[in-house]
Each structure stands twice: as C-alpha cells, then as structure tokens.
C-alpha atoms as a PDB file:
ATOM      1  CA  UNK A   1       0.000   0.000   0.000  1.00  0.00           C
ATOM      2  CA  UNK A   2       0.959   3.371  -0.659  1.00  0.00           C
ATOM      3  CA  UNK A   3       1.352   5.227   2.581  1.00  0.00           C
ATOM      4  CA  UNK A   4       0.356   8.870   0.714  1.00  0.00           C
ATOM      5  CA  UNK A   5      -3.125   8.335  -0.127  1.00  0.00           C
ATOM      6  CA  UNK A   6      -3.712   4.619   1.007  1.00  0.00           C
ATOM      7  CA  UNK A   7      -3.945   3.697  -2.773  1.00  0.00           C
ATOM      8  CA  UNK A   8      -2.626   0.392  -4.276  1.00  0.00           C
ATOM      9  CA  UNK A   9       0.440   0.343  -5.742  1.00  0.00           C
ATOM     10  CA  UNK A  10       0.638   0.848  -9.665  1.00  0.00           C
ATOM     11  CA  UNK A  11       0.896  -2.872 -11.008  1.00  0.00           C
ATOM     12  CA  UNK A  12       4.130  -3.092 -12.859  1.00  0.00           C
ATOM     13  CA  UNK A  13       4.667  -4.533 -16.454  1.00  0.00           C
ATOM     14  CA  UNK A  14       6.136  -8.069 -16.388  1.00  0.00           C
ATOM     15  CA  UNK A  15       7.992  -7.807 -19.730  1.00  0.00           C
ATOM     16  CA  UNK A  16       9.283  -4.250 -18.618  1.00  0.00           C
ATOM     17  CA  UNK A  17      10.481  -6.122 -15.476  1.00  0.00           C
ATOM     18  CA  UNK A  18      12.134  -9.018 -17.312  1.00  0.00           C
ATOM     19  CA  UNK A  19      13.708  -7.101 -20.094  1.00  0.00           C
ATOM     20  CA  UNK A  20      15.213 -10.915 -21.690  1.00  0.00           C
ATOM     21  CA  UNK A  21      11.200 -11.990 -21.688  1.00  0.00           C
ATOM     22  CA  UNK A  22       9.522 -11.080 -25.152  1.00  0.00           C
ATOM     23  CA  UNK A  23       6.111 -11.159 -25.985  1.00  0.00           C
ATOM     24  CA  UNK A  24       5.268 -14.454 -28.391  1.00  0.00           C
ATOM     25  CA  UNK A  25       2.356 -15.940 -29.745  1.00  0.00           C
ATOM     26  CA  UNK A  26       4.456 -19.286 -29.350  1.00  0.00           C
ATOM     27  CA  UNK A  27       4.245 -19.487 -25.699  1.00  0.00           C
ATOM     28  CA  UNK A  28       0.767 -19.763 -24.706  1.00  0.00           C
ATOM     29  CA  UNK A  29       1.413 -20.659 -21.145  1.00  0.00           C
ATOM     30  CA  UNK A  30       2.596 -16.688 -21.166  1.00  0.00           C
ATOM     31  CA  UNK A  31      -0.598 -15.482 -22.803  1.00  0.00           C
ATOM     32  CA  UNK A  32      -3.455 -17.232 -20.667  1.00  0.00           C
ATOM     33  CA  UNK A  33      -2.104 -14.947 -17.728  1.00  0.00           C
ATOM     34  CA  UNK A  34      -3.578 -11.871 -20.103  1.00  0.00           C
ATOM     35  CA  UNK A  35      -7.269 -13.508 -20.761  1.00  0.00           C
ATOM     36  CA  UNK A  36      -9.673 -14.023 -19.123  1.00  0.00           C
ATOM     37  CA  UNK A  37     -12.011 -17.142 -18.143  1.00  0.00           C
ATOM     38  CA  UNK A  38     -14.396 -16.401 -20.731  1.00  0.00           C
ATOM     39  CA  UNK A  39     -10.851 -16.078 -23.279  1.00  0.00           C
ATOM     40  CA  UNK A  40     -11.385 -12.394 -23.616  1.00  0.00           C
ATOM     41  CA  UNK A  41      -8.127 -10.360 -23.523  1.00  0.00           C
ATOM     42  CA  UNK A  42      -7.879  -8.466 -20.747  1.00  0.00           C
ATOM     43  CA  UNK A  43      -7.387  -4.240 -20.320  1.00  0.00           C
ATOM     44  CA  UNK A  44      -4.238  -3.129 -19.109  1.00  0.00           C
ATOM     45  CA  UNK A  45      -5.641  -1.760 -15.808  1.00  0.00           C
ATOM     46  CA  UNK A  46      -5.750  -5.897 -14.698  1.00  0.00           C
ATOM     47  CA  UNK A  47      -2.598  -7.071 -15.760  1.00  0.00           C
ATOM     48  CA  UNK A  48      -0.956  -3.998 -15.247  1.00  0.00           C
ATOM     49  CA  UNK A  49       1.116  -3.957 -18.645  1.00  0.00           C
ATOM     50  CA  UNK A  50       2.030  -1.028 -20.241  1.00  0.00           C
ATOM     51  CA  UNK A  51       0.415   0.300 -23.667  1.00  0.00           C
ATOM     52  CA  UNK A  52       3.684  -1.202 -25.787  1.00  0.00           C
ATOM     53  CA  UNK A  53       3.423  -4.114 -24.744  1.00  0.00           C
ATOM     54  CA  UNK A  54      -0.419  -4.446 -24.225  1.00  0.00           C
ATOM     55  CA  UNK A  55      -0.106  -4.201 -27.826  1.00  0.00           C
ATOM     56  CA  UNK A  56       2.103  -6.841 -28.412  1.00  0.00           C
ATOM     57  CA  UNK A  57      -0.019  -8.821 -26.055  1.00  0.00           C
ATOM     58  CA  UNK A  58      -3.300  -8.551 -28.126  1.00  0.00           C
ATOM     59  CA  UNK A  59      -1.840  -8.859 -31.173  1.00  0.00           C
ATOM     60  CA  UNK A  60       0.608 -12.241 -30.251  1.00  0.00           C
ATOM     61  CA  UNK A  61      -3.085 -13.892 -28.267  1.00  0.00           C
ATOM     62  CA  UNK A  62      -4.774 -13.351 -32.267  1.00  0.00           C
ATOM     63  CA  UNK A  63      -2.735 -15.294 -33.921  1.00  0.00           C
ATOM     64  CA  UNK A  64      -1.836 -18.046 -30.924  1.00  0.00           C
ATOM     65  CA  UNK A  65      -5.808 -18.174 -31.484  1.00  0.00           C
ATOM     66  CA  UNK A  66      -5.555 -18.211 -35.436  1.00  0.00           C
ATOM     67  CA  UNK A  67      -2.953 -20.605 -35.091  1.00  0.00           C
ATOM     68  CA  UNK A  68      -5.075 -22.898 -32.875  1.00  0.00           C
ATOM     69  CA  UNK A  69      -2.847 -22.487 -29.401  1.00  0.00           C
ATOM     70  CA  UNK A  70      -5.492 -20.499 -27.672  1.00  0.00           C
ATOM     71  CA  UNK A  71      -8.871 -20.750 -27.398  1.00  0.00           C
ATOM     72  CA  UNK A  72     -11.809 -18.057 -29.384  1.00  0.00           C
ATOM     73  CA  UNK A  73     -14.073 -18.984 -26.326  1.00  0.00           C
ATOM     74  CA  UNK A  74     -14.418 -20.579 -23.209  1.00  0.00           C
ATOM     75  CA  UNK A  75     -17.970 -22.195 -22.415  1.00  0.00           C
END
C-alpha cells in the first residue's frame, strides 16, 4: 500500500520487469495470464502492462488463437 493516499500500488509490467522476456504468440502458457475465463483479452488496468506491450499482447493472443494455441471462447 501506498502510505500517501492509502492507494494500491501501480501494477508493474512483467515484460518491462524481465527485459530478456519477449512477448510471443508461441508461448501460450505466457498469454493465458492476459485472458480471461471467458478467453477475452484483458485491459491493461488488470494485468498492469504497459500500452507497448499491451499491444504486443493482443496482437501475439490473435494469432496463438488463429494458429489454434489459444482458445476463441471458453464455455
């Protein structure tokens, strides 16, 4: 918690934090952490990634779903 305000801390980016880690359709284990139950892709303001990379992120889960890796929906 932040003592100023008692607000939250700002979540941080995990690829901005692991600067080796790149964002890849590839690696689906990676990409389930940014949709949600119902396979949507989540908004930045829940996984806490930054607009470049949220980007990257909804861009890499289309064609992991094209591709087959991830699922369109979830039932």
């Amino acid at each position: 918690m932040n003592n100023q305000n008692n607000l939250p801390e700002k979540k941080q980016c995990l690829f901005c934090i692991e600067k080796e880690r790149d964002v890849d359709y590839k690696d689906p284990q990676t990409l389930r952490r940014f949709i949600s139950q119902r396979a949507k892709i989540m908004p930045p303001k829940r996984t806490g990634a930054c607009t470049k990379h949220q980007r990257k992120i909804a861009n890499a889960i289309k064609r992991a779903r094209f591709m087959g890796l991830l699922p369109y929906i979830a039932k």
